[in-house]
N, C-alpha and C. Protein backbone atom coordinates (compact mmCIF):
# COMPACT_ATOMS: atom_id res chain seq x y z
N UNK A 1 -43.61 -74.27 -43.32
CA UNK A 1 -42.29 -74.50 -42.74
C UNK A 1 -41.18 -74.23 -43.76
N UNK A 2 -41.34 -74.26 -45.15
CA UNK A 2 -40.35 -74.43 -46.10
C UNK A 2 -39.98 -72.56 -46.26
N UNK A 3 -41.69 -72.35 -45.82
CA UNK A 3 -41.04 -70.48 -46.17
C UNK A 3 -40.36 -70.20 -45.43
N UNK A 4 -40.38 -70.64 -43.66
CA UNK A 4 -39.77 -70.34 -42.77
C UNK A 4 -38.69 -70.19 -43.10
N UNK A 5 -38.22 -71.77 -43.65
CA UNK A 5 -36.73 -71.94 -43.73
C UNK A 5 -36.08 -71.36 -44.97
N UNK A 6 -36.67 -70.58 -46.07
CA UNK A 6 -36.37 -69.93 -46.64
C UNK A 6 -36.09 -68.89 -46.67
N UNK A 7 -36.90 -68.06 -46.02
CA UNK A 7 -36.64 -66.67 -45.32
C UNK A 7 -35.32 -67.02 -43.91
N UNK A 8 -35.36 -67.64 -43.44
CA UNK A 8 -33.87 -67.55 -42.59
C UNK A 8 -32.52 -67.57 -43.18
N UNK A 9 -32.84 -68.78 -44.07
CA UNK A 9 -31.53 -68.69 -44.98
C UNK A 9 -31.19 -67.59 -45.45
N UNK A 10 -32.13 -66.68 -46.12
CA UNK A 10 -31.74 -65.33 -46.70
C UNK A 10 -31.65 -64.40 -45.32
N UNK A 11 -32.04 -64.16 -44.74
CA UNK A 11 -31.43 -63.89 -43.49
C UNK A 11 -30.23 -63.75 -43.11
N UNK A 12 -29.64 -64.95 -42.74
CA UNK A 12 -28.11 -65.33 -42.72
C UNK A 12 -27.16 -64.71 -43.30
N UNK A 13 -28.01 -65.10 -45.24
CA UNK A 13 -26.62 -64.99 -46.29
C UNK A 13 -27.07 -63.41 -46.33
N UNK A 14 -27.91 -62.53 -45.79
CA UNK A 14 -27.54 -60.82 -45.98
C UNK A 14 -26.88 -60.78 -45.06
N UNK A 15 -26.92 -61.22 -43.37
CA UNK A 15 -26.37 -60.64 -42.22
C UNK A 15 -24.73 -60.83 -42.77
N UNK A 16 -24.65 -62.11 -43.26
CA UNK A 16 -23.13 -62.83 -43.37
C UNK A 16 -22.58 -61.93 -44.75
N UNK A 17 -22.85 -61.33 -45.59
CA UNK A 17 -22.49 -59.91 -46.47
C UNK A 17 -21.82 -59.10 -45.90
N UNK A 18 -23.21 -58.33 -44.84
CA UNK A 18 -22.74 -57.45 -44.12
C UNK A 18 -21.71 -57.49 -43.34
N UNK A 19 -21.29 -58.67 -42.49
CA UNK A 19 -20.04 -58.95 -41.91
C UNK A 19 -18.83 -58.54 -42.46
N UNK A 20 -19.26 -59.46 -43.79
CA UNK A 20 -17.94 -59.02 -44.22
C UNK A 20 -17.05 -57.96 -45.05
N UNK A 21 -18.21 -56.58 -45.05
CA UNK A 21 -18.17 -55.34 -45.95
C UNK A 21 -17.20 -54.26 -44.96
N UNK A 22 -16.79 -53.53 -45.66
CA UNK A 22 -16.29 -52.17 -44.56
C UNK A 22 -16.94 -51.65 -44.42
N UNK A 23 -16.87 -51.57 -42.83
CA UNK A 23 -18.08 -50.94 -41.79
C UNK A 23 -16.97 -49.46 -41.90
N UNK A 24 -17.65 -48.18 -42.15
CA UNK A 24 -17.25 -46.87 -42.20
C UNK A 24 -17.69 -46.54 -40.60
N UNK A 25 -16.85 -45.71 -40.04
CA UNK A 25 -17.56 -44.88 -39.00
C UNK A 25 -18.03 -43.52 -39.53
N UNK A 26 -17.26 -43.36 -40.34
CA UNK A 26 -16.92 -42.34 -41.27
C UNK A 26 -16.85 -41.18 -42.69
N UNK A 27 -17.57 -40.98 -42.82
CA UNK A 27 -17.76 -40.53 -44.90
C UNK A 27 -17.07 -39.04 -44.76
N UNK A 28 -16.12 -38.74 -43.91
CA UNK A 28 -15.80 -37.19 -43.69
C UNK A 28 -14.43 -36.98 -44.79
N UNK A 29 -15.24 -35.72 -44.89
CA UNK A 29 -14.22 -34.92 -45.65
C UNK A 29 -13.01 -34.90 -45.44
N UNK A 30 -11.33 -34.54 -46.13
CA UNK A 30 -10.65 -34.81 -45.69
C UNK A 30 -10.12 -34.18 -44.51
N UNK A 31 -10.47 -32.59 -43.98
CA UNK A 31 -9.90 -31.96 -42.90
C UNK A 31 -10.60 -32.27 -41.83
N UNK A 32 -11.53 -33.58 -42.01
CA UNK A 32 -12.04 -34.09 -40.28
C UNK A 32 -11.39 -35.91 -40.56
N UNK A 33 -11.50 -35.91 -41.93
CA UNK A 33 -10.88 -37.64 -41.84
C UNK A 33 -9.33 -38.19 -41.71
N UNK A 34 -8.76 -36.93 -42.18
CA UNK A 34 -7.36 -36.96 -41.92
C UNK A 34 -6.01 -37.16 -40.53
N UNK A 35 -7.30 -36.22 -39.70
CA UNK A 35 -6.31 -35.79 -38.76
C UNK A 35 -6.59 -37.52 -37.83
N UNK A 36 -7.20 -38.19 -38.31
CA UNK A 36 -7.10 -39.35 -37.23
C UNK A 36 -5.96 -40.31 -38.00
N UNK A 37 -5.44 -40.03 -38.54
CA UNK A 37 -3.89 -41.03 -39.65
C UNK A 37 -2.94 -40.66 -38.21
N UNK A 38 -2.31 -41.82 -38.81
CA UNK A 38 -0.88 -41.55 -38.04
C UNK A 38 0.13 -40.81 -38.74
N UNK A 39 0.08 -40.71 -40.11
CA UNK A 39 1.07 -40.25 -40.95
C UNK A 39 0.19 -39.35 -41.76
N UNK A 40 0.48 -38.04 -42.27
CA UNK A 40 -0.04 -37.22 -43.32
C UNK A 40 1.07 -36.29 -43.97
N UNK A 41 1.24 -36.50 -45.35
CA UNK A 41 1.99 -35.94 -46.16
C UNK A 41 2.00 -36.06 -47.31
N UNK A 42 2.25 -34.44 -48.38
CA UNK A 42 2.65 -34.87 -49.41
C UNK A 42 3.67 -35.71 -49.92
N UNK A 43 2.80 -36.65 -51.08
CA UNK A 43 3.81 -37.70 -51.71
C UNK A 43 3.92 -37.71 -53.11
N UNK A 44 4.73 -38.30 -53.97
CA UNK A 44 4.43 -38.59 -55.18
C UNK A 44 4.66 -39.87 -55.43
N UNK A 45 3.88 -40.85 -56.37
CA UNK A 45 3.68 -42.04 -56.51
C UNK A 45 5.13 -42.41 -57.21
N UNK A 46 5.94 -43.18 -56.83
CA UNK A 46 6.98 -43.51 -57.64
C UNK A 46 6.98 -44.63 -58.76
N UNK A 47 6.02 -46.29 -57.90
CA UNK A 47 6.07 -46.63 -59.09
C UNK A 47 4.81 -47.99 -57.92
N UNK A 48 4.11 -48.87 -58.59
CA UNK A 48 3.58 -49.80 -58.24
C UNK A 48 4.59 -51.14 -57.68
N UNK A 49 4.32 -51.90 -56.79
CA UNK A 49 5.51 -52.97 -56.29
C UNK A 49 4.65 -54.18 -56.62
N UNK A 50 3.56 -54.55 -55.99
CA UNK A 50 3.01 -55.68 -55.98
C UNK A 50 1.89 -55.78 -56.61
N UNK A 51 1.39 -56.60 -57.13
CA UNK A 51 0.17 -56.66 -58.08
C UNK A 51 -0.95 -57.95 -57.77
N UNK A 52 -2.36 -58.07 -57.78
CA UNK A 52 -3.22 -58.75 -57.53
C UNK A 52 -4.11 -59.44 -58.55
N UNK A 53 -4.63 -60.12 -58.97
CA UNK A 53 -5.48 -60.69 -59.72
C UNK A 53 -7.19 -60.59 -59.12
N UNK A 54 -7.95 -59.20 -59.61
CA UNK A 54 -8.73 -59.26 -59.06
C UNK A 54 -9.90 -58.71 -60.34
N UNK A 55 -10.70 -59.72 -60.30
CA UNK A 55 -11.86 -59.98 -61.37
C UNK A 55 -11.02 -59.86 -63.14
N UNK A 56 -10.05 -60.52 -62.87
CA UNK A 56 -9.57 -60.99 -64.14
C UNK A 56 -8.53 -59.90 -64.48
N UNK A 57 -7.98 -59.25 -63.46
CA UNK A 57 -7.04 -57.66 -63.87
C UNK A 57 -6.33 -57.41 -62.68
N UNK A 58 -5.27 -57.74 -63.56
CA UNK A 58 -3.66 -57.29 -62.56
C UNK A 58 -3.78 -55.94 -61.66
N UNK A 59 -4.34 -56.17 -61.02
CA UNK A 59 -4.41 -54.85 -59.80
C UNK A 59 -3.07 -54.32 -59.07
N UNK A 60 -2.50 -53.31 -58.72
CA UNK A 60 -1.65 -52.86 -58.19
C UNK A 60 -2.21 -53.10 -56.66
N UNK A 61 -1.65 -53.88 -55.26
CA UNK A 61 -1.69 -54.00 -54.36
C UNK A 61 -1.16 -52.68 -53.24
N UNK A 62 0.48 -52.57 -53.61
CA UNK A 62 1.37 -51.80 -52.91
C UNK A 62 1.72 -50.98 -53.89
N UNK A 63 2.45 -50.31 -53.28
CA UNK A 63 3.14 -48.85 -54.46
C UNK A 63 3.87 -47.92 -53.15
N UNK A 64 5.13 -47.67 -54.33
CA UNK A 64 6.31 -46.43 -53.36
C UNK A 64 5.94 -45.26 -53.58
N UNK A 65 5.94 -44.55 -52.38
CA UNK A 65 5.88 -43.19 -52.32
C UNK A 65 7.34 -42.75 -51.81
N UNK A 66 7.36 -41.30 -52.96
CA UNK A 66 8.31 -40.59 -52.11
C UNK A 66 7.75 -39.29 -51.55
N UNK A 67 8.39 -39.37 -50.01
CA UNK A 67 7.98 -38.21 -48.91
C UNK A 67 8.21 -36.79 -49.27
N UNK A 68 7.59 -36.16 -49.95
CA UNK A 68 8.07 -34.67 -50.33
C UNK A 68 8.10 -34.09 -48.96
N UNK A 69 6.81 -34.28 -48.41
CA UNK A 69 6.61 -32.84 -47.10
C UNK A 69 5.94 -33.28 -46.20
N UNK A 70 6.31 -33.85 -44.71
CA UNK A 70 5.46 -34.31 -44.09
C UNK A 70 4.26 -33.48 -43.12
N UNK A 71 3.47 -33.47 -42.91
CA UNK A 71 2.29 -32.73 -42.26
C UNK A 71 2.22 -33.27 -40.45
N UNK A 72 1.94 -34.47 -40.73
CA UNK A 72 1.96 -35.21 -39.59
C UNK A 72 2.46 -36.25 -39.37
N UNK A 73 3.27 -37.02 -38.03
CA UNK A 73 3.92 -37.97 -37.67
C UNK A 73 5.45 -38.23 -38.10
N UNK A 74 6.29 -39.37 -38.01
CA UNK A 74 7.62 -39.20 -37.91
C UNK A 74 7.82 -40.31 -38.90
N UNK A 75 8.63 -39.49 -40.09
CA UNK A 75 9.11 -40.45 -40.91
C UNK A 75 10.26 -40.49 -41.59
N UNK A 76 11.28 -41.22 -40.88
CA UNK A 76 12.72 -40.89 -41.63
C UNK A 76 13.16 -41.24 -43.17
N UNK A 77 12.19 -42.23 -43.35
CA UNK A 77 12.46 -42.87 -44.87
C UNK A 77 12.09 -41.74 -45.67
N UNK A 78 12.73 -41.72 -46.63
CA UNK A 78 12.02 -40.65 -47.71
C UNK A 78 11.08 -41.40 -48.95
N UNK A 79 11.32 -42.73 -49.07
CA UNK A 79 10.80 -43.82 -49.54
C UNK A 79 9.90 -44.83 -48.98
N UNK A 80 8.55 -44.89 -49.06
CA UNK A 80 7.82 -45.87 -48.11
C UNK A 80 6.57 -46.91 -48.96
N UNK A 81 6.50 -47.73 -48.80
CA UNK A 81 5.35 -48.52 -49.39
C UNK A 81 4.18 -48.38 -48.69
N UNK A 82 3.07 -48.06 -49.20
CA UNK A 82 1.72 -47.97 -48.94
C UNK A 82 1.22 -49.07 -49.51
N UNK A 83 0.05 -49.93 -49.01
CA UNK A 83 -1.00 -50.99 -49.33
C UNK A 83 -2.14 -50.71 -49.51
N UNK A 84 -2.98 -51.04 -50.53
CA UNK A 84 -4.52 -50.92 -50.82
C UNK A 84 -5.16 -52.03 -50.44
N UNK A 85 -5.75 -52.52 -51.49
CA UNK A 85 -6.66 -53.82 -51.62
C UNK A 85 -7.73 -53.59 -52.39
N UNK A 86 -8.82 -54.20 -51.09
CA UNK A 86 -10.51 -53.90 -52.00
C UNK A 86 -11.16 -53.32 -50.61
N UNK A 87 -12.47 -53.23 -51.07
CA UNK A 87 -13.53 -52.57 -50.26
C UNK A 87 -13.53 -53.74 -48.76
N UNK A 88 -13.16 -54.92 -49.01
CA UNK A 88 -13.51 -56.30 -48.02
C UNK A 88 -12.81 -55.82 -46.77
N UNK A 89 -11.61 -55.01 -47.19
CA UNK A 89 -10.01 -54.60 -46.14
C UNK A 89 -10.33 -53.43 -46.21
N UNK A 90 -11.87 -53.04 -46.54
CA UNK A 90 -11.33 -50.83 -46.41
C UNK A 90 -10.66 -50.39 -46.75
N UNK A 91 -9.75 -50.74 -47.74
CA UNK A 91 -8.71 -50.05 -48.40
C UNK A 91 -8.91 -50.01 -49.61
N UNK A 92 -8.73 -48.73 -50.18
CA UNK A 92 -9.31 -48.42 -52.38
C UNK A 92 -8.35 -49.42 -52.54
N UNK A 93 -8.89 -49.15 -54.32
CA UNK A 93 -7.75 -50.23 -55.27
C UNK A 93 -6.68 -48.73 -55.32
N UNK A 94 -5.65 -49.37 -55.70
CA UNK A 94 -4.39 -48.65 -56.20
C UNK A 94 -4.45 -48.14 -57.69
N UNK A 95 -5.11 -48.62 -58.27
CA UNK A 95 -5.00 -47.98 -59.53
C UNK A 95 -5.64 -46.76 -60.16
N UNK A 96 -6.59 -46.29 -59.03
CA UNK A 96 -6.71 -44.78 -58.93
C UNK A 96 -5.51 -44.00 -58.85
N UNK A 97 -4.56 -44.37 -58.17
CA UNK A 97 -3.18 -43.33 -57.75
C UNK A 97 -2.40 -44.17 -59.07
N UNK A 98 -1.78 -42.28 -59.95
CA UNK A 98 -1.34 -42.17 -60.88
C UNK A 98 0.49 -42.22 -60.75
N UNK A 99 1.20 -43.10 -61.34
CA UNK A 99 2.63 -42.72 -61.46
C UNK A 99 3.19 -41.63 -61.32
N UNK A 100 3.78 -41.11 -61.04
CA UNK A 100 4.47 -39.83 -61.12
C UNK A 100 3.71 -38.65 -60.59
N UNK A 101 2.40 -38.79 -60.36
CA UNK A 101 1.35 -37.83 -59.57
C UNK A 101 1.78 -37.78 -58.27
N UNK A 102 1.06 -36.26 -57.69
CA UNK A 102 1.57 -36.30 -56.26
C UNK A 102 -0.56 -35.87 -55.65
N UNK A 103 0.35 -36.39 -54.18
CA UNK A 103 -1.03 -36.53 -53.52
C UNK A 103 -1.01 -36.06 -52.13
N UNK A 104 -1.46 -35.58 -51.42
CA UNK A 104 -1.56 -35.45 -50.23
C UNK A 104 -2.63 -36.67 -49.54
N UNK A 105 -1.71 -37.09 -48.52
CA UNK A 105 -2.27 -38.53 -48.29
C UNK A 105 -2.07 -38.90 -46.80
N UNK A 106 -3.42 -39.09 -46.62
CA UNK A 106 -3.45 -39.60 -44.63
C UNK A 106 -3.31 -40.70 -44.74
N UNK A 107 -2.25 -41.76 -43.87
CA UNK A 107 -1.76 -43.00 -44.14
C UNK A 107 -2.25 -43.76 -42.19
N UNK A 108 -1.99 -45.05 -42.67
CA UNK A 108 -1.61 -45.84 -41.06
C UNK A 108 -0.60 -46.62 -41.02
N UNK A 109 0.16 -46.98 -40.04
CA UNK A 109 1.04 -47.72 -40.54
C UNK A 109 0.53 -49.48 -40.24
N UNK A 110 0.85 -50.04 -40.64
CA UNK A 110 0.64 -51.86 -40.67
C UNK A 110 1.04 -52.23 -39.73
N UNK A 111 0.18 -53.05 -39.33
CA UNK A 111 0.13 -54.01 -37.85
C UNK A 111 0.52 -55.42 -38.38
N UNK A 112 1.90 -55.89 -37.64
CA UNK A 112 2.08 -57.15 -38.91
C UNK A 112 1.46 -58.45 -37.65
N UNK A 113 1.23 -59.13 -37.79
CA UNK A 113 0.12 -60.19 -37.40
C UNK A 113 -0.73 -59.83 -36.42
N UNK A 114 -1.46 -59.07 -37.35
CA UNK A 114 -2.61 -58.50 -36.30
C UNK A 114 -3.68 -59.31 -37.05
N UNK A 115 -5.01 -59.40 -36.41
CA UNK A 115 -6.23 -60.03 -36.65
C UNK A 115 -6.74 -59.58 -37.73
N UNK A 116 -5.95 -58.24 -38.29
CA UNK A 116 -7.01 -57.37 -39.38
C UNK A 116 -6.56 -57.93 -40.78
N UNK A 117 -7.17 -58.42 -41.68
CA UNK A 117 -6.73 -59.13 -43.70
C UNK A 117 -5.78 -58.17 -43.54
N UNK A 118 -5.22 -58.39 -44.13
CA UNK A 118 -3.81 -58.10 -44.87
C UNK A 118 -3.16 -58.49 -46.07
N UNK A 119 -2.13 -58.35 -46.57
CA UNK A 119 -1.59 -59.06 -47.62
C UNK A 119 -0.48 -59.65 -47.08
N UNK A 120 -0.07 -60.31 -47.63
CA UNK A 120 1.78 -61.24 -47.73
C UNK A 120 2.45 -60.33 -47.68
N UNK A 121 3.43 -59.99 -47.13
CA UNK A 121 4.20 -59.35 -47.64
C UNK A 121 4.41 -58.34 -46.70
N UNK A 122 3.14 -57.55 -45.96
CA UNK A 122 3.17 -56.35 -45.18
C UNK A 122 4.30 -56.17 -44.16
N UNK A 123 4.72 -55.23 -43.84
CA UNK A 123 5.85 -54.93 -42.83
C UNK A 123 5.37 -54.43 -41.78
N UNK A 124 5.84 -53.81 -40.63
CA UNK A 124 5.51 -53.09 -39.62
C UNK A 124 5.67 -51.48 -39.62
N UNK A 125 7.02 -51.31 -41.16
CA UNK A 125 7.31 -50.47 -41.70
C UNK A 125 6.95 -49.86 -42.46
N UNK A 126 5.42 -50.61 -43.07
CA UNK A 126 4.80 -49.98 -44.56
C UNK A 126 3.48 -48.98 -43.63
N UNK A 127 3.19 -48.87 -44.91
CA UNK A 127 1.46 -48.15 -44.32
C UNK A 127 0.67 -48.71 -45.07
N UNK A 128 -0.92 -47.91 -44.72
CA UNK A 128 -2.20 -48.75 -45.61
C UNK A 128 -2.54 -47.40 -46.11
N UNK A 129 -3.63 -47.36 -47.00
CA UNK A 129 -4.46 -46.25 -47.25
C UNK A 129 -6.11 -47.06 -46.41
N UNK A 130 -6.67 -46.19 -45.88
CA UNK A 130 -7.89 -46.43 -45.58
C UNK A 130 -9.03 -46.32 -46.31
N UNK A 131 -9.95 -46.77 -46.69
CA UNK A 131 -11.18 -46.40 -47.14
C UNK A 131 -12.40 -45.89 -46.64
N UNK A 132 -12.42 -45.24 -45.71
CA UNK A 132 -13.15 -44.62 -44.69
C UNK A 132 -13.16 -43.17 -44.76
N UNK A 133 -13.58 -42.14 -45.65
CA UNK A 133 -13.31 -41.13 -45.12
C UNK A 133 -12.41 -40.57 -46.35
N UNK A 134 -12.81 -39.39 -46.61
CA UNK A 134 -11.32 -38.43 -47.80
C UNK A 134 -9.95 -38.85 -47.40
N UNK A 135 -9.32 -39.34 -47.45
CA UNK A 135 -7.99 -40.11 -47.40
C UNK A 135 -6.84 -39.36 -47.89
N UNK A 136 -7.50 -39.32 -48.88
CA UNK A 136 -6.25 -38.64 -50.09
C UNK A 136 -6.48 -37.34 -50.96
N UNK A 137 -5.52 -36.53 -51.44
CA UNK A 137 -5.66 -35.83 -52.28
C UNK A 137 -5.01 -35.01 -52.99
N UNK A 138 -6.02 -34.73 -54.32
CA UNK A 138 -4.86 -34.79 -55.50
C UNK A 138 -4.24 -33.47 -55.61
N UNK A 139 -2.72 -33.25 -55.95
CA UNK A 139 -1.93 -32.34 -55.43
C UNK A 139 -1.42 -31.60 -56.94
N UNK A 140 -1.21 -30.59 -56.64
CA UNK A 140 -0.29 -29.76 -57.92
C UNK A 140 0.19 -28.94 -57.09
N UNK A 141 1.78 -29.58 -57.46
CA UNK A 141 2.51 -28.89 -56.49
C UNK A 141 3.13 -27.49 -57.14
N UNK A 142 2.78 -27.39 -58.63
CA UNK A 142 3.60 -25.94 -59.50
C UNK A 142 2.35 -25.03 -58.78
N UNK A 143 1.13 -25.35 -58.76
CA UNK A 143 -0.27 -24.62 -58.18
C UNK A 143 -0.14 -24.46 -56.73
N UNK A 144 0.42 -25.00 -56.12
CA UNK A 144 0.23 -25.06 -54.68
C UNK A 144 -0.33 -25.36 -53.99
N UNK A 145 -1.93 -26.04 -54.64
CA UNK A 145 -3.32 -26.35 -54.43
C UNK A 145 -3.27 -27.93 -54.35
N UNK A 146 -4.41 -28.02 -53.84
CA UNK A 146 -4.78 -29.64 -53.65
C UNK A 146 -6.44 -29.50 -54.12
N UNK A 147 -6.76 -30.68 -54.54
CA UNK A 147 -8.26 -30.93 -54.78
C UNK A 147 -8.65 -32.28 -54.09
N UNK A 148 -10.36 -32.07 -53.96
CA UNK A 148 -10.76 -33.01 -53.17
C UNK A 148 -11.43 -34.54 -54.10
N UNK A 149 -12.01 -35.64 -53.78
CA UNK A 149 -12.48 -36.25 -54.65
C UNK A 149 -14.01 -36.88 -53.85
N UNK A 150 -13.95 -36.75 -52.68
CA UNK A 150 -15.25 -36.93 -52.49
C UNK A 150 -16.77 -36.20 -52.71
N UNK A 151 -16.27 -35.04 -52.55
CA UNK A 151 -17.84 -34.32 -52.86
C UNK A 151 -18.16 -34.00 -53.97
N UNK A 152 -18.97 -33.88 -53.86
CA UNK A 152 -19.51 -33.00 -55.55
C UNK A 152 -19.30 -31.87 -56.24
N UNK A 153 -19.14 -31.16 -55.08
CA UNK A 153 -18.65 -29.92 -55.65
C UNK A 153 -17.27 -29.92 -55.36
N UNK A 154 -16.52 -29.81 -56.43
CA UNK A 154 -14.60 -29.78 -56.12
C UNK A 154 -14.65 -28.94 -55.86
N UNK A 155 -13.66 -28.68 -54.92
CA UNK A 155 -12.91 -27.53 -53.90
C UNK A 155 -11.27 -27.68 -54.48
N UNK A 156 -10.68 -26.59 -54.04
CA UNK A 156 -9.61 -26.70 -54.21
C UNK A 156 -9.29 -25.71 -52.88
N UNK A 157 -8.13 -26.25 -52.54
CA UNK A 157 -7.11 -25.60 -50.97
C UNK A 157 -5.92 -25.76 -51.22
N UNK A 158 -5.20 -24.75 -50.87
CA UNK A 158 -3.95 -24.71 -50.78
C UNK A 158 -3.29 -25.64 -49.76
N UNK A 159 -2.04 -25.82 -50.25
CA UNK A 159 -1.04 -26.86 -49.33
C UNK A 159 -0.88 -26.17 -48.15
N UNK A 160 -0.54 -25.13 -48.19
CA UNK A 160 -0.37 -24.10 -46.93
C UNK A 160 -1.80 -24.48 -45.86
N UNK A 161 -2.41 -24.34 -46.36
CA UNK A 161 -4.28 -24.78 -45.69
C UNK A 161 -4.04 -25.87 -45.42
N UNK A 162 -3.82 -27.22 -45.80
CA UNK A 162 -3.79 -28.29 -45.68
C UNK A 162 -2.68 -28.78 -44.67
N UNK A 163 -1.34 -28.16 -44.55
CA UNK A 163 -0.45 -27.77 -44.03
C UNK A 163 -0.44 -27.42 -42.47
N UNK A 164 -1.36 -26.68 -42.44
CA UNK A 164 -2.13 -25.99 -41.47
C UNK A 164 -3.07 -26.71 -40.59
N UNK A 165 -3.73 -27.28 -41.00
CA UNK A 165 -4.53 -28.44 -40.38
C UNK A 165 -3.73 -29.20 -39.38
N UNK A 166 -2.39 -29.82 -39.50
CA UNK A 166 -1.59 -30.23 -38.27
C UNK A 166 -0.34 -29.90 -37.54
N UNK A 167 -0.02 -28.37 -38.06
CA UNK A 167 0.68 -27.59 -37.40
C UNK A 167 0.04 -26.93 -35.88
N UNK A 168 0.51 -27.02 -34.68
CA UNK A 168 -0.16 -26.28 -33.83
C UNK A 168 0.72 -24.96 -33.43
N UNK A 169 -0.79 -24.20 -32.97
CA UNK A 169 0.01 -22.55 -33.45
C UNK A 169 -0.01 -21.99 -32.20
């Protein structure tokens, strides 16, 4: 009886893990993971806003982007805050995205008291980055090119290509 109840317990505490991990539908590249954002455009990181304490290190939470070039959806601000987190919220850490770097980046915008974690602070006006899927990517805009970070083998595509993806012709 004691194994029984030993083996259930571990049971539980894996099922109750899994609950609470990001469930992906998704591992796609960015020209199939993108086009489901509400927002896609080149940006460049302006500066970090909010910061987290996570495993003993000031984590960047939020961070401003400015809108160079939008691809997809409607955005009058030329200035917008994006949100990360951790893997718990599907969203990367922020401290992958570099200051002053630019990125081409599929965004959502924030649902403010919706059922989904969140942080303090979120607006209806900000966005998230997702963790589901090529999300983002890294841009040189003197090159014209973008690179990828999920696969193994780097690719590189032009903005025009990327560009292209949500223009209809």
């Amino acid at each position: 009886m004691k194994k029984l109840s030993i083996l259930l317990t571990l049971i539980c505490l894996t099922i109750g893990q899994f609950s609470f991990a990001c469930d992906c539908n998704s591992q796609d590249e960015f020209k199939n993971a993108a086009p489901e954002a509400e927002f896609v455009a080149l940006v460049k990181v302006t500066k970090y806003l909010t910061y987290k304490n996570i495993y003993g290190v000031e984590t960047p939470i939020s961070m401003e982007l400015e809108v160079i070039e939008t691809y997809k959806g409607k955005e009058k601000k030329r200035k917008i805050t994006v949100w990360g987190g951790d893997v718990n919220i599907c969203r990367p850490f922020l401290n992958k995205f570099k200051k002053d770097q630019y990125y081409v980046m599929a965004l959502d915008k924030v649902v403010e008291n919706s059922t989904e974690i969140s942080h303090p602070g979120e607006k209806s006006s900000d966005y998230f980055i997702a963790q589901c899927g090529e999300r983002y990517l890294n841009a040189d805009i003197k090159q014209g090119t973008t690179t990828n970070w999920m696969t193994e083998e780097v690719k590189t595509v032009s903005l025009k290509e990327i560009k292209a993806l949500f223009t209809k012709e």
